[in-house]
C-alpha atoms as a PDB file:
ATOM      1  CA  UNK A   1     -22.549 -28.056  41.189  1.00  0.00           C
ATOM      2  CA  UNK A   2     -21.966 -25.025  42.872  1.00  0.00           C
ATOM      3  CA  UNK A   3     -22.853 -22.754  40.082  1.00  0.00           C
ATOM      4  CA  UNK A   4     -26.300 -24.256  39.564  1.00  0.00           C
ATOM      5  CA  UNK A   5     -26.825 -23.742  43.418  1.00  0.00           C
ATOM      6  CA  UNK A   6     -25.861 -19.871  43.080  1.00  0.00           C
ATOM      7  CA  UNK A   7     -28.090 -19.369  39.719  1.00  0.00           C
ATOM      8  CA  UNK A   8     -31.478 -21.195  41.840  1.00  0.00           C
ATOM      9  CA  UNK A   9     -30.540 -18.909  44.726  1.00  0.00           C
ATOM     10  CA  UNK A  10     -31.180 -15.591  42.537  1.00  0.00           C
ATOM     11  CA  UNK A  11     -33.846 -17.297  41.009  1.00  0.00           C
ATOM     12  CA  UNK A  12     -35.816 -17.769  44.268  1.00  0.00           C
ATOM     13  CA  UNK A  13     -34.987 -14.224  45.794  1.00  0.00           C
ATOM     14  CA  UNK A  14     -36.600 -12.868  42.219  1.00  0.00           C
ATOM     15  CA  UNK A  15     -39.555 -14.887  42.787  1.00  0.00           C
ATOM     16  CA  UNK A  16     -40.263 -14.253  46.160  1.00  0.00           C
ATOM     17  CA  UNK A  17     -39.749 -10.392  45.670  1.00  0.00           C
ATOM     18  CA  UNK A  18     -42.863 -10.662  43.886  1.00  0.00           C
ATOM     19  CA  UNK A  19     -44.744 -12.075  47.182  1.00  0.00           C
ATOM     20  CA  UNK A  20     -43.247  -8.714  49.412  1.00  0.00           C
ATOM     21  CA  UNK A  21     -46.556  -7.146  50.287  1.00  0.00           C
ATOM     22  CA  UNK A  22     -48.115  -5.345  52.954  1.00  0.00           C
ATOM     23  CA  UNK A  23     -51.223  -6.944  55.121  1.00  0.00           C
ATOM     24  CA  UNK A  24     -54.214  -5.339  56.910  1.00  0.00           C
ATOM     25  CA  UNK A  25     -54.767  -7.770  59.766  1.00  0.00           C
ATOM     26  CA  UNK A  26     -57.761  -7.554  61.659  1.00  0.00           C
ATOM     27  CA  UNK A  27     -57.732  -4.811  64.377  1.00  0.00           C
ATOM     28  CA  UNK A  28     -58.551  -5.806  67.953  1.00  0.00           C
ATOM     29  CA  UNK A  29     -60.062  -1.990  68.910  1.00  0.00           C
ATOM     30  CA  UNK A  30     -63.033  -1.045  67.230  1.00  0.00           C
ATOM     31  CA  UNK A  31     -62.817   1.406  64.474  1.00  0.00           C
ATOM     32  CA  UNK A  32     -58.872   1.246  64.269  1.00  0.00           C
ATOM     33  CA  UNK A  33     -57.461   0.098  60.930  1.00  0.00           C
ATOM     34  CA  UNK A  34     -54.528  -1.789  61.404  1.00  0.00           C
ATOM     35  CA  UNK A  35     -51.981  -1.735  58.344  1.00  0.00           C
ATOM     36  CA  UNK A  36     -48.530  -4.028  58.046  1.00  0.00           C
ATOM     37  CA  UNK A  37     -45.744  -2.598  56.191  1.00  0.00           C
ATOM     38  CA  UNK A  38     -42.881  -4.570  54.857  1.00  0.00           C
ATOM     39  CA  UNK A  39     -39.740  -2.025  54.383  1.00  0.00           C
ATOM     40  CA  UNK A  40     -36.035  -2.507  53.634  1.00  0.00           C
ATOM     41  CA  UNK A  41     -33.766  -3.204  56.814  1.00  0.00           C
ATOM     42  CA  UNK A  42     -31.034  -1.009  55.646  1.00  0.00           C
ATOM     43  CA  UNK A  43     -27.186  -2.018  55.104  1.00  0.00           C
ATOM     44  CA  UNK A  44     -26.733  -5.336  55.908  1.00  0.00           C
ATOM     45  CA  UNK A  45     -23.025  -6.674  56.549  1.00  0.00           C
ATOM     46  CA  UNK A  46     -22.507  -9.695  54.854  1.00  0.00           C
ATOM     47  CA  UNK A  47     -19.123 -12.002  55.850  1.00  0.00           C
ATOM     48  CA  UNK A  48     -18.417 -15.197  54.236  1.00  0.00           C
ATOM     49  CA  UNK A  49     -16.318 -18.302  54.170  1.00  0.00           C
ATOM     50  CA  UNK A  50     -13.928 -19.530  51.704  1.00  0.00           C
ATOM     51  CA  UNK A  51     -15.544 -23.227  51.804  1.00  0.00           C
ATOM     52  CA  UNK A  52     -18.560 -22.438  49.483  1.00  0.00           C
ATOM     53  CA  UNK A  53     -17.492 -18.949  47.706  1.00  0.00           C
ATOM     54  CA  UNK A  54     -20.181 -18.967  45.507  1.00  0.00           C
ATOM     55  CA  UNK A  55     -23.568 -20.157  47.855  1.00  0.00           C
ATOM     56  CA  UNK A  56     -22.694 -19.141  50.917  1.00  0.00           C
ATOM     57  CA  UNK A  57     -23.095 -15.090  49.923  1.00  0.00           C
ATOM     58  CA  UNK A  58     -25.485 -15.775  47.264  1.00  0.00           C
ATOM     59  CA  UNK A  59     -28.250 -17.495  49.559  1.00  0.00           C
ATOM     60  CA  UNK A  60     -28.352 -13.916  51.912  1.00  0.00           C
ATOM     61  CA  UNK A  61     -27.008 -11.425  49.014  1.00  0.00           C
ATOM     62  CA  UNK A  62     -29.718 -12.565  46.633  1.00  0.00           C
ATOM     63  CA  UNK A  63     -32.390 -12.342  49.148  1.00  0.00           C
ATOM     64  CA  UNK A  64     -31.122  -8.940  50.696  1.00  0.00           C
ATOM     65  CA  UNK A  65     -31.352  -6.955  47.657  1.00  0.00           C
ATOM     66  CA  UNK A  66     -34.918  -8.409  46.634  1.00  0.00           C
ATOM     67  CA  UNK A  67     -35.650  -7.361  49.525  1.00  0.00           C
ATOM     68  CA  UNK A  68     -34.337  -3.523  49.152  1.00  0.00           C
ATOM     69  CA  UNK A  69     -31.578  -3.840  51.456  1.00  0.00           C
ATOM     70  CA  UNK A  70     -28.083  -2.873  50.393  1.00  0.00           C
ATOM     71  CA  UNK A  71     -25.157  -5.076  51.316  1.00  0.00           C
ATOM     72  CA  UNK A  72     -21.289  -4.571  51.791  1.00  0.00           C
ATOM     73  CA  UNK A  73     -19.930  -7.695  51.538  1.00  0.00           C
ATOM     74  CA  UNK A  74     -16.607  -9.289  53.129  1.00  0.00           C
ATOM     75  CA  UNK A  75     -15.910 -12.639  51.388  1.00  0.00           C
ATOM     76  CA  UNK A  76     -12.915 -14.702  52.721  1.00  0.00           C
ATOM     77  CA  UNK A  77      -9.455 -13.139  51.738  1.00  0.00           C
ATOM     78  CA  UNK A  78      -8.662 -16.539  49.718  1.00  0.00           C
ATOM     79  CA  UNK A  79     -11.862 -16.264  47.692  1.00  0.00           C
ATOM     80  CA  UNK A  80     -11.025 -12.987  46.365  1.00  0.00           C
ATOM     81  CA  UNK A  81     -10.516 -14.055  42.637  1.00  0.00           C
ATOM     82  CA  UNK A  82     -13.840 -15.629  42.619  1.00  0.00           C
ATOM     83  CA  UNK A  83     -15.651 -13.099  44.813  1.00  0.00           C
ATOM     84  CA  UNK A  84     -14.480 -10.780  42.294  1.00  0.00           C
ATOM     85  CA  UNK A  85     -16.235 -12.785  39.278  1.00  0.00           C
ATOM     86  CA  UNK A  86     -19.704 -12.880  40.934  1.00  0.00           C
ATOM     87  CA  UNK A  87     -19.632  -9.332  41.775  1.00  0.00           C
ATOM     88  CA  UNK A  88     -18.890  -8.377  38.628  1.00  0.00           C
ATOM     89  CA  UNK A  89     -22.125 -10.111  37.310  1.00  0.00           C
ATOM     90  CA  UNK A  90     -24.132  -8.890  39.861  1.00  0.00           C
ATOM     91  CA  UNK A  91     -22.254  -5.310  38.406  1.00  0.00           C
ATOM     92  CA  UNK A  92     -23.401  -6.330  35.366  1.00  0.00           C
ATOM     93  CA  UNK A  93     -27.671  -5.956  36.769  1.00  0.00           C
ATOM     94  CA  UNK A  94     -26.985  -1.889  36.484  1.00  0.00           C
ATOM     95  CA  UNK A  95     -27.591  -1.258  40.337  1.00  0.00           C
ATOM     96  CA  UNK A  96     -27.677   2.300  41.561  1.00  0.00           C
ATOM     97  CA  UNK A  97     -24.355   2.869  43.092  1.00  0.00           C
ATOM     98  CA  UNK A  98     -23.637   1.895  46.621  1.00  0.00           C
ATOM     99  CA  UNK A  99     -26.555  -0.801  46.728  1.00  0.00           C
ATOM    100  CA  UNK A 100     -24.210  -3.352  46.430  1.00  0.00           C
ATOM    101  CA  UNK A 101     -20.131  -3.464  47.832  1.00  0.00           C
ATOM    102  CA  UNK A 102     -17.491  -5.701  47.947  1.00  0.00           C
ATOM    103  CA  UNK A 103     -14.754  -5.206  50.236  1.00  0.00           C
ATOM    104  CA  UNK A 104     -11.446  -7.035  50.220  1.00  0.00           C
ATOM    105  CA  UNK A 105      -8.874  -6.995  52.939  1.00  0.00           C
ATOM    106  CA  UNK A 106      -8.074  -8.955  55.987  1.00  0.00           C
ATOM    107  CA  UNK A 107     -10.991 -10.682  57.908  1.00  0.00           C
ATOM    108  CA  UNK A 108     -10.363  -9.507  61.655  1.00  0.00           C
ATOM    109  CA  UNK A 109      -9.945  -5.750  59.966  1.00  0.00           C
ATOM    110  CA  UNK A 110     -13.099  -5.605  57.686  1.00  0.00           C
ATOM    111  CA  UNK A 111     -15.209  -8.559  59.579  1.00  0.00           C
ATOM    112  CA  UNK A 112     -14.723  -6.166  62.529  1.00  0.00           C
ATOM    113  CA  UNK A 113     -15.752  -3.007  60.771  1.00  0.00           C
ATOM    114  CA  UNK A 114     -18.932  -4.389  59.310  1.00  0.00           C
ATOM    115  CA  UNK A 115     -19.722  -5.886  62.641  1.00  0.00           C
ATOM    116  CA  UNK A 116     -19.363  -2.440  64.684  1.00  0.00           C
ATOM    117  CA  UNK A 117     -20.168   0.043  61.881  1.00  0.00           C
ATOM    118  CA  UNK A 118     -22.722   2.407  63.559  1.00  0.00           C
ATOM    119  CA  UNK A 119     -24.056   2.176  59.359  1.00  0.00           C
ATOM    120  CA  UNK A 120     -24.640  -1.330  59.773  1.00  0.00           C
ATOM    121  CA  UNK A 121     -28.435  -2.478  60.520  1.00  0.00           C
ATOM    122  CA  UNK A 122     -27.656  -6.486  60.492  1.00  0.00           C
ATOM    123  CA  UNK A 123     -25.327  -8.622  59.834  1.00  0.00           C
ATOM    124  CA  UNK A 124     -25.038 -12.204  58.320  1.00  0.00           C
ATOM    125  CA  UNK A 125     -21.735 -14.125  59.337  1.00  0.00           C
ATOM    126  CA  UNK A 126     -20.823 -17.500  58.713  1.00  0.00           C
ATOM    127  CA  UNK A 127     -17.658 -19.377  60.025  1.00  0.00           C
ATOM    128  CA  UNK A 128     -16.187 -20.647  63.159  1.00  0.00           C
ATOM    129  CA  UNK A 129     -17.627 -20.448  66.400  1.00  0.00           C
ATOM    130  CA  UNK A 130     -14.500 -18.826  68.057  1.00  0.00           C
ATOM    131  CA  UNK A 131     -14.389 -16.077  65.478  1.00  0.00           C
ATOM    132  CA  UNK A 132     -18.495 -15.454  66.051  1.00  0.00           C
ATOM    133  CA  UNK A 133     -18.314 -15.215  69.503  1.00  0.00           C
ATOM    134  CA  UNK A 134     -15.047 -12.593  69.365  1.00  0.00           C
ATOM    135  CA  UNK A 135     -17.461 -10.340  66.236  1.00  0.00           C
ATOM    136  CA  UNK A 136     -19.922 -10.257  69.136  1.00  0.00           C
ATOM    137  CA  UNK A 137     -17.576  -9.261  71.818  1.00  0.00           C
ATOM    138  CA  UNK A 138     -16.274  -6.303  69.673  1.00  0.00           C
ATOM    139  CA  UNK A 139     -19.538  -4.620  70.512  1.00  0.00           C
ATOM    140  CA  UNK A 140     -21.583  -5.153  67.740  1.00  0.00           C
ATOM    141  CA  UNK A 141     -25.337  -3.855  68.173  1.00  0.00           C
ATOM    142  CA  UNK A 142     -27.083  -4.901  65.451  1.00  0.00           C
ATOM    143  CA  UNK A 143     -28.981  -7.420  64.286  1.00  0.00           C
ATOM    144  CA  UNK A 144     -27.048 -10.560  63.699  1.00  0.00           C
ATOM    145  CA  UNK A 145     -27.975 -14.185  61.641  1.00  0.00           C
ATOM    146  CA  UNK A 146     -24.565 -16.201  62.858  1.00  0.00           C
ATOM    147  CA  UNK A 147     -23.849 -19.452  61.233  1.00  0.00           C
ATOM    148  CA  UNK A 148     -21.140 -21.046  63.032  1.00  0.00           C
ATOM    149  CA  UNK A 149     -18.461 -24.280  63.153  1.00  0.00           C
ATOM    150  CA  UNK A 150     -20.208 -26.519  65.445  1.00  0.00           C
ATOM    151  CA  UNK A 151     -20.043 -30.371  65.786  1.00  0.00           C
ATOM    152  CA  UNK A 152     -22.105 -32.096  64.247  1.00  0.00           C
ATOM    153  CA  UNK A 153     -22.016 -36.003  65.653  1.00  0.00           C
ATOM    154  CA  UNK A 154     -23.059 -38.868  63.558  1.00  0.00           C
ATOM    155  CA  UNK A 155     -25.060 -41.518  65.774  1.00  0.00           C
ATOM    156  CA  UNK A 156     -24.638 -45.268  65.222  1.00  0.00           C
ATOM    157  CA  UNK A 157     -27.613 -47.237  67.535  1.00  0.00           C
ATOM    158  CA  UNK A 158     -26.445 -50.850  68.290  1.00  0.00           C
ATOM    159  CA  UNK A 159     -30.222 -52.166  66.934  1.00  0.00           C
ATOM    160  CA  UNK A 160     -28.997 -52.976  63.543  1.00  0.00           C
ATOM    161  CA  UNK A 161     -26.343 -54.288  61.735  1.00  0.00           C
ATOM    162  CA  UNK A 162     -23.506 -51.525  61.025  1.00  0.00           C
ATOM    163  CA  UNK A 163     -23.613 -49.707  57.963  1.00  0.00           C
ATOM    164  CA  UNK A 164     -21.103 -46.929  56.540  1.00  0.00           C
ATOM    165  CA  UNK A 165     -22.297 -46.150  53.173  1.00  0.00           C
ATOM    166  CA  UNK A 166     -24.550 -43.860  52.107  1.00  0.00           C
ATOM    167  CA  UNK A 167     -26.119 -41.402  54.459  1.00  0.00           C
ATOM    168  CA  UNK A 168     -24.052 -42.873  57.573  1.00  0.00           C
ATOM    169  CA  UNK A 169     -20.562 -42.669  57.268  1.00  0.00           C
ATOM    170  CA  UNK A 170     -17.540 -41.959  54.685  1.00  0.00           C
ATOM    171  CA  UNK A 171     -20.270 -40.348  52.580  1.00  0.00           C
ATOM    172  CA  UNK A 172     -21.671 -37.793  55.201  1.00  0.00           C
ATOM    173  CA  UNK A 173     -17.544 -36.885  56.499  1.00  0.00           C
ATOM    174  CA  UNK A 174     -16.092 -36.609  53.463  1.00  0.00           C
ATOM    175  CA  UNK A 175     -17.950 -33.628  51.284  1.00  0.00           C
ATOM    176  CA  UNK A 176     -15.193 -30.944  50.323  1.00  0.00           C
ATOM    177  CA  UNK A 177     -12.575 -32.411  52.060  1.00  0.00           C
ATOM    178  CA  UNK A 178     -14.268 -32.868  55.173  1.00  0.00           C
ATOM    179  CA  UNK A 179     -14.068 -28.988  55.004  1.00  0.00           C
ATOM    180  CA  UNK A 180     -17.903 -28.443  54.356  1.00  0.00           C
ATOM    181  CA  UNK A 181     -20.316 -27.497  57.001  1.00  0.00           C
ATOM    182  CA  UNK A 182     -22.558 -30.508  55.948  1.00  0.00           C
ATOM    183  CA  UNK A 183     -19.686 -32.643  57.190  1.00  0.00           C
ATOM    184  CA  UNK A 184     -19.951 -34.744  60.273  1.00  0.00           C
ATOM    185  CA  UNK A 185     -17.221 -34.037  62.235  1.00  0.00           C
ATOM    186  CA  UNK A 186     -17.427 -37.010  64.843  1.00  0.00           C
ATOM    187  CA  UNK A 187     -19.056 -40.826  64.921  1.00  0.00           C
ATOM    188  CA  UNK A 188     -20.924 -41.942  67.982  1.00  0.00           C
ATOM    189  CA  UNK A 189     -21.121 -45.601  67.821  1.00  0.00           C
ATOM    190  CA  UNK A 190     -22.794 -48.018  70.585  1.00  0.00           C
ATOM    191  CA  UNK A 191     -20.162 -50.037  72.211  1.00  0.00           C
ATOM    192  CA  UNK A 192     -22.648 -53.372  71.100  1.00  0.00           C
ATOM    193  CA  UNK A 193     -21.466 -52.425  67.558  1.00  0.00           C
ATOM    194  CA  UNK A 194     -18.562 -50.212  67.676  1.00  0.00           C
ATOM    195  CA  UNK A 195     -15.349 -52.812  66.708  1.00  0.00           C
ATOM    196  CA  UNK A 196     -17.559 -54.091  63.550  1.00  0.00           C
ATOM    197  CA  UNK A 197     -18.763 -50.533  62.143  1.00  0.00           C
ATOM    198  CA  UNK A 198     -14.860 -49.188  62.581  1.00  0.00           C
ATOM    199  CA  UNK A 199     -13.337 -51.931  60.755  1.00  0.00           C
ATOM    200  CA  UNK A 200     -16.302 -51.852  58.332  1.00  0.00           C
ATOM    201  CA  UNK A 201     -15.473 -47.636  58.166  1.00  0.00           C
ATOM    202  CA  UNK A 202     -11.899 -48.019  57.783  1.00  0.00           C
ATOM    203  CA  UNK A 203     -12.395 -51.042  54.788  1.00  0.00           C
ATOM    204  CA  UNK A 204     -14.849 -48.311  52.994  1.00  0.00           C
ATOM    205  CA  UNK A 205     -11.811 -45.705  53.707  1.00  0.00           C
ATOM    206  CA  UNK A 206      -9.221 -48.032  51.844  1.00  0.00           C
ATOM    207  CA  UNK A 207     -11.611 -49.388  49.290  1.00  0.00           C
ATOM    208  CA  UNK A 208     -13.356 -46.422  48.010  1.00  0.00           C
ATOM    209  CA  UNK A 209     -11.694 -43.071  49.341  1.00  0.00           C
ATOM    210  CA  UNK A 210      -9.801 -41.885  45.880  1.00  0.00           C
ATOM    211  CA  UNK A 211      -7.320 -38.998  46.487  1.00  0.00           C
ATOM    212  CA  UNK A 212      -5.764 -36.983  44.151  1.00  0.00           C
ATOM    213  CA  UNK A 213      -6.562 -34.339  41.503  1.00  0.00           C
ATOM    214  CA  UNK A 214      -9.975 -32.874  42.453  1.00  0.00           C
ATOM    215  CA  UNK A 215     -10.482 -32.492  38.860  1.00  0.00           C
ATOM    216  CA  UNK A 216     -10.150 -35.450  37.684  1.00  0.00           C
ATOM    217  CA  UNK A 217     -12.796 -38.153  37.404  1.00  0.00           C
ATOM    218  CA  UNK A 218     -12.030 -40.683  39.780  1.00  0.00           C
ATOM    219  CA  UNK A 219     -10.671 -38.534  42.726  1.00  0.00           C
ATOM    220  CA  UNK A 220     -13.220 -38.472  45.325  1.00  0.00           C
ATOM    221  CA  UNK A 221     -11.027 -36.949  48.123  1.00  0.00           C
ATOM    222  CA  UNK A 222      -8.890 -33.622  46.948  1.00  0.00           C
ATOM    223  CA  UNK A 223      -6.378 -31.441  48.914  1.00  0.00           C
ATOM    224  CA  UNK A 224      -7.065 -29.708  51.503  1.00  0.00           C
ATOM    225  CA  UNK A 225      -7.315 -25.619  51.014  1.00  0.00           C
ATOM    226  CA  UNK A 226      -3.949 -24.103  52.275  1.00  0.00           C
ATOM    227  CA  UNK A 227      -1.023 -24.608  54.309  1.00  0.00           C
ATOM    228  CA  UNK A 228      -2.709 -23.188  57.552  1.00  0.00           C
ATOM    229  CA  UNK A 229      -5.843 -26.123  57.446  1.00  0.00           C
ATOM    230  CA  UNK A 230      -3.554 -28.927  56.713  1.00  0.00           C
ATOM    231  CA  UNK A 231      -1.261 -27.806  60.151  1.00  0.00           C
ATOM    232  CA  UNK A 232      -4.292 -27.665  61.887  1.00  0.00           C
ATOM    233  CA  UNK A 233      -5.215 -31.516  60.548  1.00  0.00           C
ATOM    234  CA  UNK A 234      -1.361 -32.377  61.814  1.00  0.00           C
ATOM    235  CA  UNK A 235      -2.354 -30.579  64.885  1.00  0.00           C
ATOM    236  CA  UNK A 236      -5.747 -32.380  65.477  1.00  0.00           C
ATOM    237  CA  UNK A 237      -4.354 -36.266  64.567  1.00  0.00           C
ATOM    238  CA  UNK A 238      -1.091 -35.231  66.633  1.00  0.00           C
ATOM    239  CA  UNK A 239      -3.115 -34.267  69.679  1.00  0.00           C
ATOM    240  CA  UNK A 240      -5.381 -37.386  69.211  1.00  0.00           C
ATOM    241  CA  UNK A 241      -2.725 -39.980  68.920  1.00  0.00           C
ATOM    242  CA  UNK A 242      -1.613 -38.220  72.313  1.00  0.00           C
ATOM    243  CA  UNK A 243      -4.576 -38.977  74.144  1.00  0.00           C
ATOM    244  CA  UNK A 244      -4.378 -41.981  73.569  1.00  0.00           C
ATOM    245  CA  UNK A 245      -6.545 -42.586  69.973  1.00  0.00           C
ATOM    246  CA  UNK A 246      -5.942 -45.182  67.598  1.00  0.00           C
ATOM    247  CA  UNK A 247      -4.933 -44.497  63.686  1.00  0.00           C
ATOM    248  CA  UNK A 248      -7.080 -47.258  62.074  1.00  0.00           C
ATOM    249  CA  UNK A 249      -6.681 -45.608  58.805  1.00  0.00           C
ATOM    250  CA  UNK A 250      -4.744 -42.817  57.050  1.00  0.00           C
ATOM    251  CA  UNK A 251      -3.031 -40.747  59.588  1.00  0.00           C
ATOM    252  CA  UNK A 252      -0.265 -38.706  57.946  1.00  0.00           C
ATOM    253  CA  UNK A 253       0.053 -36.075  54.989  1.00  0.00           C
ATOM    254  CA  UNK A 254       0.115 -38.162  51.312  1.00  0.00           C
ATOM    255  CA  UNK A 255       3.495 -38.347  49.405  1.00  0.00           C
ATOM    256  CA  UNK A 256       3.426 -38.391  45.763  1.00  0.00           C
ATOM    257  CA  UNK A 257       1.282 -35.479  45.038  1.00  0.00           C
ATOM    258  CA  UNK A 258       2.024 -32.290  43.735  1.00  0.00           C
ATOM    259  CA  UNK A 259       1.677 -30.196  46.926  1.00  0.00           C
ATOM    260  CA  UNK A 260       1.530 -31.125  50.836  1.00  0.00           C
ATOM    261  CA  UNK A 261      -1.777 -30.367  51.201  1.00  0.00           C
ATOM    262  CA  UNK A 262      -2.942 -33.960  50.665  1.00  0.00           C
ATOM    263  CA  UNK A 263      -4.368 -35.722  53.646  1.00  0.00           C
ATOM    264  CA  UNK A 264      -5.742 -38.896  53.019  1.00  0.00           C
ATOM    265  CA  UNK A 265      -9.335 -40.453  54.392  1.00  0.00           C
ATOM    266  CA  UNK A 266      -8.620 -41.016  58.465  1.00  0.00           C
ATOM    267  CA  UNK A 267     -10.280 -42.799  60.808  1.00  0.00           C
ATOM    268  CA  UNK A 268      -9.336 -42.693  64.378  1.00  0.00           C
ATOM    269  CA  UNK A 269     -10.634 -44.432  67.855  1.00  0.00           C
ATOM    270  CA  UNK A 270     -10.672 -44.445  71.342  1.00  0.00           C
ATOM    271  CA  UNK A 271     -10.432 -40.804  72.136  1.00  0.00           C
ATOM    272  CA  UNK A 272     -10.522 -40.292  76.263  1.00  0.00           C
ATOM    273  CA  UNK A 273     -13.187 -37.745  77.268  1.00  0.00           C
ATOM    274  CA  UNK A 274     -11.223 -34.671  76.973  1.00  0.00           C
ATOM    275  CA  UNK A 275     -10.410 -31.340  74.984  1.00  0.00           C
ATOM    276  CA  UNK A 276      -7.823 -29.039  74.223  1.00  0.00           C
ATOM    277  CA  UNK A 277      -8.341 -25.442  75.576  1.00  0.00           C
END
C-alpha cells in the first residue's frame, strides 16, 4: 500500500512541475508592468518519522525537487535500511551532485543541525509535538512546515444508536498499530450512550481485533515497532489504571508470540480529568 502511495507522490510533483510558471498580474500604477516570478527556495531540511518511511519524505521530497529546491534529508534512525533503498532510486534519476542528501545518524544530532544550519532556507519536520517545540527552541530561523503528534479525539453524539465499525471506532484507532498519525488517539462518548458504545467497542475488540504476524493474512493488529514504544504503552495503561481507569479489554503485553512487542487491542474507561507532566 505504501509503495503505490510513494510512486503517485512522484507522479504528482512531475505533473505539477509542468504548471510552475510565472504571472503578470495587473499593475495598480499606471504604466508599471508588474511581473511574478516563481524561483527555488533553496536547501530545504527534510526530517522524518519511522511510522510511514516511505510517504512521509516522499510527499515533501518529491515536491521539493520539482520545484528546484535541494533537500538533505534526516529519516528516522530505525528507517535507515529502507531510507537507504529509496534514495538509491531517487540516485538512480542522475541528479547533479548535492541536489539531493541523505544523512544518517542520531535524530537530536542531525534533526538539530538541519534545523539551525545557517544553509538551511526551510524546513519540513514531522513527529511529536515535544520534539517540534524543542527544534524550535534550538534557534532555528527559517522557514518551518511542522507536522506534529497531537490528539486527535473521536466524538460519539448521544442522537443515535452507538456504532463502532467503520469510520467510528476500532477501525479509525487501530491503523499501524495505533502508531499512525491517522489514528484517533481518544473516544469522546455522551454519557446518554457511553456504557452501550464501550461494551459494543470492547465486543468489536474481542471479536474482530486479529494479532499476530503482520504478514500474514488474517492478522489485523501487528507488533508494535521497538522496545522503547511498547514501555511507553506499559507506561500509558500503568498510569491509567492509576487514575483510576477501567481495563475493559486487553490491557497487558501478549504471550505466545515471538517477541514482546505484542500489545493486544485495549480499551480503557473512566479516566479522571488529569495529565501527567
Amino acid at each position: 500500500m505504501e509503495v503505490g502511495e510513494l510512486i503517485e507522490f512522484w507522479r504528482m510533483a512531475a505533473e505539477d512541475a509542468k504548471r510552475i510558471e510565472g504571472k503578470i498580474p495587473e499593475s495598480a500604477a499606471p504604466g508599471r508592468l508588474v511581473l511574478l516570478l516563481r524561483r527555488p527556495l533553496g536547501v530545504l531540511g527534510l526530517i522524518t518519522p519511522w511510522n510511514w518511511p516511505y510517504t512521509m519524505p516522499a510527499e515533501v521530497l518529491a515536491p521539493a525537487l520539482a520545484c528546484g529546491c535541494t533537500v538533505v534529508w534526516a529519516p528516522a534512525p530505525s528507517t535507515v535500511v529502507c531510507s537507504g533503498v529509496l534514495a538509491d532510486c531517487v540516485a538512480e534519476a542522475d541528479l547533479p551532485p548535492g541536489v539531493f542528501n541523505l544523512v544518517l545518524g542520531p535524530g537530536p544530532e542531525v534533526g538539530d543541525e538541519l534545523a539551525v544550519n545557517p544553509g538551511t532556507r526551510a524546513v519540513s519536520f514531522t513527529g511529536s509535538t515535544a520534539t517540534g517545540i524543542d527544534r524550535r527552541a534550538s534557534g532555528g530561523r527559517q522557514g518551518a512546515a511542522p507536522r506534529d503528534g497531537r490528539e486527535r479525539p473521536l466524538r460519539r453524539h448521544g442522537r443515535r444508536r452507538p456504532r463502532c465499525g467503520g469510520g467510528g471506532g476500532a477501525g479509525r484507532l487501530l491503523p499501524g498499530a495505533g502508531q499512525s498519525c491517522s489514528a484517533a488517539e481518544r473516544l469522546l462518548v455522551h454519557e446518554a450512550v457511553r456504557e452501550e458504545f464501550v461494551a459494543r467497542l470492547a465486543e468489536q475488540v474481542e471479536r474482530d481485533v486479529r494479532l499476530g504476524n503482520p504478514l500474514e493474512e488474517a492478522t489485523t493488529l501487528g507488533p508494535l515497532n521497538n522496545e522503547a514504544g511498547a514501555a511507553k504503552m506499559d507506561a500509558h495503561v500503568a498510569d491509567a489504571v492509576e487514575r483510576g481507569a477501567e481495563v475493559v479489554a486487553g490491557g497487558a503485553r501478549a504471550d505466545g508470540f515471538p517477541t514482546r512487542l505484542y500489545w493486544p487491542a485495549t480499551v480503557l474507561q473512566g479516566f479522571r480529568r488529569t495529565r501527567s507532566p
